[in-house]
N, C-alpha and C. Protein backbone atom coordinates (compact mmCIF):
# COMPACT_ATOMS: atom_id res chain seq x y z
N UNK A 1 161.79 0.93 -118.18
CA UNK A 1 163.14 0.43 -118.14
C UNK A 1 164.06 1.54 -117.60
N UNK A 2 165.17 1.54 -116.85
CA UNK A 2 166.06 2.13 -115.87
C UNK A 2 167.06 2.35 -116.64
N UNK A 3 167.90 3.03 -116.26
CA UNK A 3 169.07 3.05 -116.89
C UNK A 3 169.89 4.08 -116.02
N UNK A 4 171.30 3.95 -115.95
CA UNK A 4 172.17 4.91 -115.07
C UNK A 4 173.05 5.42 -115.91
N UNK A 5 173.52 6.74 -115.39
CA UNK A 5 174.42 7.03 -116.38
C UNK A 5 175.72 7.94 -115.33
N UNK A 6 176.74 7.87 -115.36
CA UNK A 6 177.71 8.36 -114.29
C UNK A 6 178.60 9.03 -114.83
N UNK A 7 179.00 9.99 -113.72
CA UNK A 7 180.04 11.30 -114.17
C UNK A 7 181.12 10.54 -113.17
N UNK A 8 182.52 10.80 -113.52
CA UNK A 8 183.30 10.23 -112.60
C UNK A 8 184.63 11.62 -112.43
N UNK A 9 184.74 11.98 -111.31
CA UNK A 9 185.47 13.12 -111.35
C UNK A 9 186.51 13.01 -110.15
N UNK A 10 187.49 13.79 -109.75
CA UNK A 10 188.43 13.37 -108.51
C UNK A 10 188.78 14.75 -108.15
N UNK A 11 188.89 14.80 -106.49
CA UNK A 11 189.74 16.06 -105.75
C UNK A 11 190.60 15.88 -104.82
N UNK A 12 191.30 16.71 -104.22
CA UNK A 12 192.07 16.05 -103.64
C UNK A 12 192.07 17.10 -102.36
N UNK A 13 191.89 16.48 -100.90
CA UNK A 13 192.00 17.51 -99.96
C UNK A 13 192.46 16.48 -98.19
N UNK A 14 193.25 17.41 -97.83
CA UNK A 14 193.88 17.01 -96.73
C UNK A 14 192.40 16.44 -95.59
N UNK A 15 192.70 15.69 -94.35
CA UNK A 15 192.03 15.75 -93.66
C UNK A 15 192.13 15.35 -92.08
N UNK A 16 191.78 14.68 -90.62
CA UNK A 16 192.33 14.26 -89.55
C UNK A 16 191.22 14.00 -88.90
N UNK A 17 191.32 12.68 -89.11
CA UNK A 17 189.99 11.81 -88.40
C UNK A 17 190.21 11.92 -86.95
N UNK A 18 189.71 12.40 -85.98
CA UNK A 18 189.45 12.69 -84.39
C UNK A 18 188.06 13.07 -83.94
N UNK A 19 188.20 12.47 -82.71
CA UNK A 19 186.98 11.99 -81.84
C UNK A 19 187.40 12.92 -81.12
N UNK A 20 186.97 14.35 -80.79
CA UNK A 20 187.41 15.31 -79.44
C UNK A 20 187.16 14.98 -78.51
N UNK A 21 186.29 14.33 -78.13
CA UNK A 21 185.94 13.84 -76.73
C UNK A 21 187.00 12.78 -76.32
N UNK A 22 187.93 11.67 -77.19
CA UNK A 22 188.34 10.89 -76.74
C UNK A 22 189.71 11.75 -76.10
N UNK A 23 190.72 11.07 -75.87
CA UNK A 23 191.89 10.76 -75.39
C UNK A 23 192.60 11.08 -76.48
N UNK A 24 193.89 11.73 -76.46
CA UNK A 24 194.77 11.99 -77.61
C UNK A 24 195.38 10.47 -77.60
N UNK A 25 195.39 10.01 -76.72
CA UNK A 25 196.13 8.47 -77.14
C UNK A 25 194.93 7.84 -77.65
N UNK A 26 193.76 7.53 -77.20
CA UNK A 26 192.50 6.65 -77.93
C UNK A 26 192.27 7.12 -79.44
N UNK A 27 192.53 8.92 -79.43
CA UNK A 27 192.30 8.86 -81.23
C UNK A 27 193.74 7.94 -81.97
N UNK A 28 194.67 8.38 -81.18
CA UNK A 28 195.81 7.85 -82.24
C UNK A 28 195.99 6.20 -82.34
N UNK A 29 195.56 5.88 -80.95
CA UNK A 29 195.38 4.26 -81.27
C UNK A 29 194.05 3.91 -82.00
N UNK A 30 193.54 4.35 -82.16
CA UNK A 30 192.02 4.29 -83.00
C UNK A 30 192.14 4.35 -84.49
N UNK A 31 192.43 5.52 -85.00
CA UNK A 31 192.48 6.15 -86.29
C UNK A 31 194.11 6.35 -86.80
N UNK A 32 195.00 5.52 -85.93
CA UNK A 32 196.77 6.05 -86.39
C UNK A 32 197.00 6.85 -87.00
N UNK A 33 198.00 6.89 -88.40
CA UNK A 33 198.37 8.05 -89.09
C UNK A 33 197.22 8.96 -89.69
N UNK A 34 196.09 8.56 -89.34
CA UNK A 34 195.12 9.49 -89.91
C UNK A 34 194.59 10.64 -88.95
N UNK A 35 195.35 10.12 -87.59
CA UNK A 35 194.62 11.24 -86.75
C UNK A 35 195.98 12.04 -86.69
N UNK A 36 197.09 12.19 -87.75
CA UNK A 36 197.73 12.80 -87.39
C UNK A 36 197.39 14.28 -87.16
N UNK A 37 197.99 14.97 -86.08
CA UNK A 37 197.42 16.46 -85.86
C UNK A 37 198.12 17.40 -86.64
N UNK A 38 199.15 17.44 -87.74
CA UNK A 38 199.06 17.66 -89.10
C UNK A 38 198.16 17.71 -90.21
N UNK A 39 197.01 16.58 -90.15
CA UNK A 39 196.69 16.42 -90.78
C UNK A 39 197.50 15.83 -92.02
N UNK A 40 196.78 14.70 -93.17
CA UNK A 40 196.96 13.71 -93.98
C UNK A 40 196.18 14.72 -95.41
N UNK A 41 196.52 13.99 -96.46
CA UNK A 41 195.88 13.87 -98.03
C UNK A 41 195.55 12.50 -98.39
N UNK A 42 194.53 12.95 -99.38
CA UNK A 42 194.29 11.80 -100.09
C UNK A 42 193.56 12.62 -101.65
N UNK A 43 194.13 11.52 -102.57
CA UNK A 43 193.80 12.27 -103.70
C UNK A 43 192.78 11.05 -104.24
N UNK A 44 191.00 11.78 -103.43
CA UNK A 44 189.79 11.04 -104.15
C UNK A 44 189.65 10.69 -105.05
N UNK A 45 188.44 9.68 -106.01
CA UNK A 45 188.12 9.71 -107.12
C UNK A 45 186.64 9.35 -106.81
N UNK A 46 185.57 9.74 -107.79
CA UNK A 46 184.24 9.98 -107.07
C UNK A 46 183.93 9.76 -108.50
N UNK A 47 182.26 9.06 -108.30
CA UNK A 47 181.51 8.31 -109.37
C UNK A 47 180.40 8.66 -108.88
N UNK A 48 179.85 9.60 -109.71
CA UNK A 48 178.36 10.48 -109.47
C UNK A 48 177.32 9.26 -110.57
N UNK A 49 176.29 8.43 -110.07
CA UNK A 49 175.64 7.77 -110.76
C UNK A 49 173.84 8.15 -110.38
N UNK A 50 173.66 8.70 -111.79
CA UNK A 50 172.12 8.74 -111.76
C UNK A 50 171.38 7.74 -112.46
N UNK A 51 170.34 7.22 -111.97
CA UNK A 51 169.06 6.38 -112.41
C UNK A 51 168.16 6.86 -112.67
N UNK A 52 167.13 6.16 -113.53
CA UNK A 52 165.93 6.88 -114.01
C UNK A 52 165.44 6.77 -115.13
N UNK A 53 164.47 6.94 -115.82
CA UNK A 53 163.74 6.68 -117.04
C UNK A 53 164.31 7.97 -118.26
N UNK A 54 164.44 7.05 -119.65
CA UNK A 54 165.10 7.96 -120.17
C UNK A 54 163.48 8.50 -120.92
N UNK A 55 164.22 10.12 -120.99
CA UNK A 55 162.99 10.99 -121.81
C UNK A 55 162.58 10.24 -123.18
N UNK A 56 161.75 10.51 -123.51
CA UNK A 56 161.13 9.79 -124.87
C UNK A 56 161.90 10.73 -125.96
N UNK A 57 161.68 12.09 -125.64
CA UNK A 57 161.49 13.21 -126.45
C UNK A 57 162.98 13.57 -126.39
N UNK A 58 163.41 13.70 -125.55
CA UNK A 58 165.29 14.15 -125.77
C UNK A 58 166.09 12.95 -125.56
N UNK A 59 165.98 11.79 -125.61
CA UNK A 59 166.70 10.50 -125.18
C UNK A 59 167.47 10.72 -124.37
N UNK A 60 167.37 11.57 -123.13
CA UNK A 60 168.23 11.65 -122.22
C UNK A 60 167.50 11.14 -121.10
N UNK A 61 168.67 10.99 -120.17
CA UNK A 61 168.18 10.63 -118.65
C UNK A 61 168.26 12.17 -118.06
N UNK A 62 169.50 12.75 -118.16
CA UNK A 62 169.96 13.94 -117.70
C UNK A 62 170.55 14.75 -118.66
N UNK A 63 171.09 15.72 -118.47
CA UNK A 63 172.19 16.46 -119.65
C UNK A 63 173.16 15.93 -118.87
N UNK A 64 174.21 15.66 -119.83
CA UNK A 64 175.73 14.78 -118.81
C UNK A 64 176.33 16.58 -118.35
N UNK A 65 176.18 17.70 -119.23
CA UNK A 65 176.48 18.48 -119.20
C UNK A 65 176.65 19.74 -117.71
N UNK A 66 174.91 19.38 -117.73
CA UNK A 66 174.18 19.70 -116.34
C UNK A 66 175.17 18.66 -114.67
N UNK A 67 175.10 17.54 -115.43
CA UNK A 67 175.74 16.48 -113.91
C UNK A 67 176.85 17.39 -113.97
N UNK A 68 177.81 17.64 -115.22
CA UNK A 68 179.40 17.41 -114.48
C UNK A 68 179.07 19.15 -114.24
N UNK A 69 177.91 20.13 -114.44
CA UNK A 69 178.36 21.42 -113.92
C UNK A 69 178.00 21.51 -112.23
N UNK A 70 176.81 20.52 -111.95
CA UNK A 70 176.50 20.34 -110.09
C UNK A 70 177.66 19.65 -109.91
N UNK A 71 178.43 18.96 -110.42
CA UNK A 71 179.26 18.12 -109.37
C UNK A 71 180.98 19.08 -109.18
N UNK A 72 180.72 19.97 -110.73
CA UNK A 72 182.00 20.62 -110.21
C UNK A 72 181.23 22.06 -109.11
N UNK A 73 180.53 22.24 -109.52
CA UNK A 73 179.97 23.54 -108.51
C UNK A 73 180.38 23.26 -107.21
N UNK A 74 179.37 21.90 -106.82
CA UNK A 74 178.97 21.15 -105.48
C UNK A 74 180.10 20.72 -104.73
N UNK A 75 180.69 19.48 -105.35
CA UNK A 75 181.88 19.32 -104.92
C UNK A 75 183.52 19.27 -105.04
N UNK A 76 183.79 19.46 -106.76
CA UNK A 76 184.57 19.79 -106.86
C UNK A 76 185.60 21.16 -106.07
N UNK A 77 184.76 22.29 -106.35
CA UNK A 77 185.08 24.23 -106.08
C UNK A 77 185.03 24.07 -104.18
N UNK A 78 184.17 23.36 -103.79
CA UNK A 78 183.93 23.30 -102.66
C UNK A 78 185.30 22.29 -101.94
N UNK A 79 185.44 21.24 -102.14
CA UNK A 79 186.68 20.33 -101.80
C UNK A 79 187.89 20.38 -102.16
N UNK A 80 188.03 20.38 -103.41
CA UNK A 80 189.29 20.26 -103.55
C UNK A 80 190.46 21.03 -103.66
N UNK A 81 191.54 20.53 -102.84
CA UNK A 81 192.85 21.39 -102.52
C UNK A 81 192.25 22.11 -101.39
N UNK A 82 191.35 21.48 -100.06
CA UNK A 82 191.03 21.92 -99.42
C UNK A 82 191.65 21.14 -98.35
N UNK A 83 191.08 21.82 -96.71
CA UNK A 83 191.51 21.16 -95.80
C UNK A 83 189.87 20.64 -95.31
N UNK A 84 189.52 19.71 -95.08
CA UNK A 84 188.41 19.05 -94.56
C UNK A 84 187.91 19.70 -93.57
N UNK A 85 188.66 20.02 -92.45
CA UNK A 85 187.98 19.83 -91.22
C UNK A 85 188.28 21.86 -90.55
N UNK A 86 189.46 22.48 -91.59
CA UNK A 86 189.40 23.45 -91.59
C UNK A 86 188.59 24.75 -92.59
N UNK A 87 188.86 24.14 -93.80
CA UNK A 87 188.28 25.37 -94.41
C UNK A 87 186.65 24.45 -95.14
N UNK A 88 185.95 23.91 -94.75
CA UNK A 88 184.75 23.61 -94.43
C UNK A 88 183.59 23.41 -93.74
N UNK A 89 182.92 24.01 -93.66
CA UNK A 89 181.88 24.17 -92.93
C UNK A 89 181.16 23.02 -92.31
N UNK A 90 180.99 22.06 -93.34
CA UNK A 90 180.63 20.57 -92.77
C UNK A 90 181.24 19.77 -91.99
N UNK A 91 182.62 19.64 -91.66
CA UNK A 91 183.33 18.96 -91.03
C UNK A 91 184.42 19.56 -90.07
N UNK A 92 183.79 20.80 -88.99
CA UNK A 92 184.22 21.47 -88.37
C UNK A 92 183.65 20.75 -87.19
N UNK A 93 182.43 19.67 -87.34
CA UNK A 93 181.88 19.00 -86.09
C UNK A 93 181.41 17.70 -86.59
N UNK A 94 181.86 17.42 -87.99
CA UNK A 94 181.66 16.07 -88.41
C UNK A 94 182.75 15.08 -88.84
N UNK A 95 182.96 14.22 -88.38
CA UNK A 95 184.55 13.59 -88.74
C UNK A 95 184.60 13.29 -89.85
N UNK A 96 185.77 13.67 -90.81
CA UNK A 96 185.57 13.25 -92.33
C UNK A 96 186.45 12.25 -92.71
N UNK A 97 185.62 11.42 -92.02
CA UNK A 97 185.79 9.91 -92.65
C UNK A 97 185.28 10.06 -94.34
N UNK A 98 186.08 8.73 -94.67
CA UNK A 98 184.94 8.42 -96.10
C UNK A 98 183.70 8.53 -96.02
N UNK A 99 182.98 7.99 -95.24
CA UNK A 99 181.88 7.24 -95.35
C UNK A 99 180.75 8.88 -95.03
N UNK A 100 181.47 9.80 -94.01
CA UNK A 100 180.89 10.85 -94.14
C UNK A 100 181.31 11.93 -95.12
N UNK A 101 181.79 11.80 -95.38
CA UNK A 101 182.35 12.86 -96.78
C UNK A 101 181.41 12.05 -98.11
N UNK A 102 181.15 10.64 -98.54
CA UNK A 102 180.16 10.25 -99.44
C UNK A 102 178.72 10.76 -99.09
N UNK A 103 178.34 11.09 -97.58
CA UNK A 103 176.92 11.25 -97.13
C UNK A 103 176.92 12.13 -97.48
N UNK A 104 177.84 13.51 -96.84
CA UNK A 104 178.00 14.58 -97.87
C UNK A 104 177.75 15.01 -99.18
N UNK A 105 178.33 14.38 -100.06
CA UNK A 105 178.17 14.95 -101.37
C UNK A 105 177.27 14.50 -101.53
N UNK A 106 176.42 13.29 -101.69
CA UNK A 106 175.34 12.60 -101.76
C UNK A 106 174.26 13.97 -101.71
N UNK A 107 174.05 14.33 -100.29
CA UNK A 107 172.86 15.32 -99.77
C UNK A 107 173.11 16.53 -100.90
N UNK A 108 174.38 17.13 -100.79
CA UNK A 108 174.65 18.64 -101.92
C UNK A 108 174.26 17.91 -103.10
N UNK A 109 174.49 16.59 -103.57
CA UNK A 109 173.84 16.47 -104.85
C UNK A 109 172.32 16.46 -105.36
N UNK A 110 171.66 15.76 -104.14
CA UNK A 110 170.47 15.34 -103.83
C UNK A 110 169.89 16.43 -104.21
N UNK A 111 170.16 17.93 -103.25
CA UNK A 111 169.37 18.71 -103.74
C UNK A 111 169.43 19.49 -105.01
N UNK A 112 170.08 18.88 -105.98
CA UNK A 112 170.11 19.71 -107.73
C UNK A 112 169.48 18.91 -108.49
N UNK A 113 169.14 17.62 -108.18
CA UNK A 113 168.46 16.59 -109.05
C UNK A 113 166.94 16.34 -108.86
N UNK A 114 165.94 16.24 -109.89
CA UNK A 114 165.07 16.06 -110.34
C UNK A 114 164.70 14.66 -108.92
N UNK A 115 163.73 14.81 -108.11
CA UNK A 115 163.99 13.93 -107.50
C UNK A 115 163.24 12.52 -107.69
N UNK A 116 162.56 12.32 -108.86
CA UNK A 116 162.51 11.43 -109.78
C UNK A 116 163.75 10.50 -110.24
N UNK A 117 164.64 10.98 -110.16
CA UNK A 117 166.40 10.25 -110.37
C UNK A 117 166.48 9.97 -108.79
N UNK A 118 167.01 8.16 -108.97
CA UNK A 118 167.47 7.92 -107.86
C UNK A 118 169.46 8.31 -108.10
N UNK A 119 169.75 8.46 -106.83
CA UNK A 119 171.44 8.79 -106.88
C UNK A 119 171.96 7.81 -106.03
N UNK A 120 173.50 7.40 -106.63
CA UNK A 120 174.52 7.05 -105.75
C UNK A 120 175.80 7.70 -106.38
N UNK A 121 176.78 7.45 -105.07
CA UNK A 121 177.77 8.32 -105.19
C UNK A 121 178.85 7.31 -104.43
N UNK A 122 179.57 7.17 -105.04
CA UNK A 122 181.14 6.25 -104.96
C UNK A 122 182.31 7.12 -104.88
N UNK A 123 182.85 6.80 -103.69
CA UNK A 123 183.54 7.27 -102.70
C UNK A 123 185.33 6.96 -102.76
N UNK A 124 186.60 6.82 -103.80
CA UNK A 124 187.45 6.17 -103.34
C UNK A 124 188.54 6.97 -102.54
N UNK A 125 188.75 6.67 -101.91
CA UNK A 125 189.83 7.63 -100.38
C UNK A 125 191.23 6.90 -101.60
N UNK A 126 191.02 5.07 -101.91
CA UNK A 126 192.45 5.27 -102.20
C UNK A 126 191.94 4.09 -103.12
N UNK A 127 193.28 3.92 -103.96
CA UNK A 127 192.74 2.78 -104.91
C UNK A 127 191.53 1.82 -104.58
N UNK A 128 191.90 1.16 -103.39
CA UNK A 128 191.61 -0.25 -102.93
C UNK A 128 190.45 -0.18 -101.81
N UNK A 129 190.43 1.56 -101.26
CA UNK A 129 189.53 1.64 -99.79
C UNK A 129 188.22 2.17 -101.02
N UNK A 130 187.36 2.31 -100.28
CA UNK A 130 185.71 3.26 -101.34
C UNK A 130 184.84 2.92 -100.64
N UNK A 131 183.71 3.67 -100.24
CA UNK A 131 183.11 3.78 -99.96
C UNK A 131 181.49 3.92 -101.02
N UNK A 132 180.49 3.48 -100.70
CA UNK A 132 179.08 4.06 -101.68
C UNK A 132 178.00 3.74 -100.98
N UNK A 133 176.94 5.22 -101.39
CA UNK A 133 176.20 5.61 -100.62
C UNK A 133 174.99 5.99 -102.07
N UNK A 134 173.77 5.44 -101.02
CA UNK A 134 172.58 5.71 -102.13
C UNK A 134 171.31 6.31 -101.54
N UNK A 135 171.70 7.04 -100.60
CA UNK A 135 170.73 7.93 -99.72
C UNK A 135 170.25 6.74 -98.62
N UNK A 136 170.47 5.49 -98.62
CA UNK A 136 169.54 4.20 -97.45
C UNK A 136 170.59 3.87 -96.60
């Protein structure tokens, strides 16, 4: 029997969705106020969910303890009150869209977990937008 159990945590970091190759008019008609060349914020909220068989012997799936210290290590210290596309290494050639910023944390999480635990990771840019990603 399965069972999931989820850490839910939020950061908040500026960012500017652009295609360099395009046209300064094709990004801005493309991506509007998001390609502003200012750069934008958005203040995330993120739902770290692990699956998996619970231990017999410690009735755990995980230590919740252990999740929320990878997720503040991983992505909390790393993202937030950051600039996306400047003071990160990942998205100096990757556009940080949602959908790549969830692939992101996904992979940095991927590698701290028992890989016996399946993962997903829920993505919200804004109340109503979200994104989720389960490594497929």
């Amino acid at each position: 029997m399965e069972i999931t159990v989820s850490r839910k945590t939020h950061f908040n970091a500026a960012h500017r969705l652009n295609v360099p190759s395009w046209s300064d008019e094709k990004n801005k008609a493309f991506f509007g106020a998001c390609n502003n060349a200012n750069y934008h914020g958005h203040n995330y909220d993120l739902i770290v969910s692990v699956t998996g068989q619970v231990d017999e012997e410690t009735g755990y799936l995980i230590d919740m303890k252990y999740l929320k210290d990878i997720v503040k290590e991983e992505i909390e210290d790393r993202f937030d009150h950051k600039n996306l596309n400047l003071d990160t290494d990942f998205f100096k050639t990757l556009n940080p869209t949602a959908e790549n910023i969830a692939i992101v944390i996904w992979q940095l999480l991927r590698e701290k977990l028992d890989q016996n635990l399946k993962l997903k990771v829920i993505l919200y840019e804004t109340e109503r937008n979200f994104v989720e990603y389960n490594g497929n």
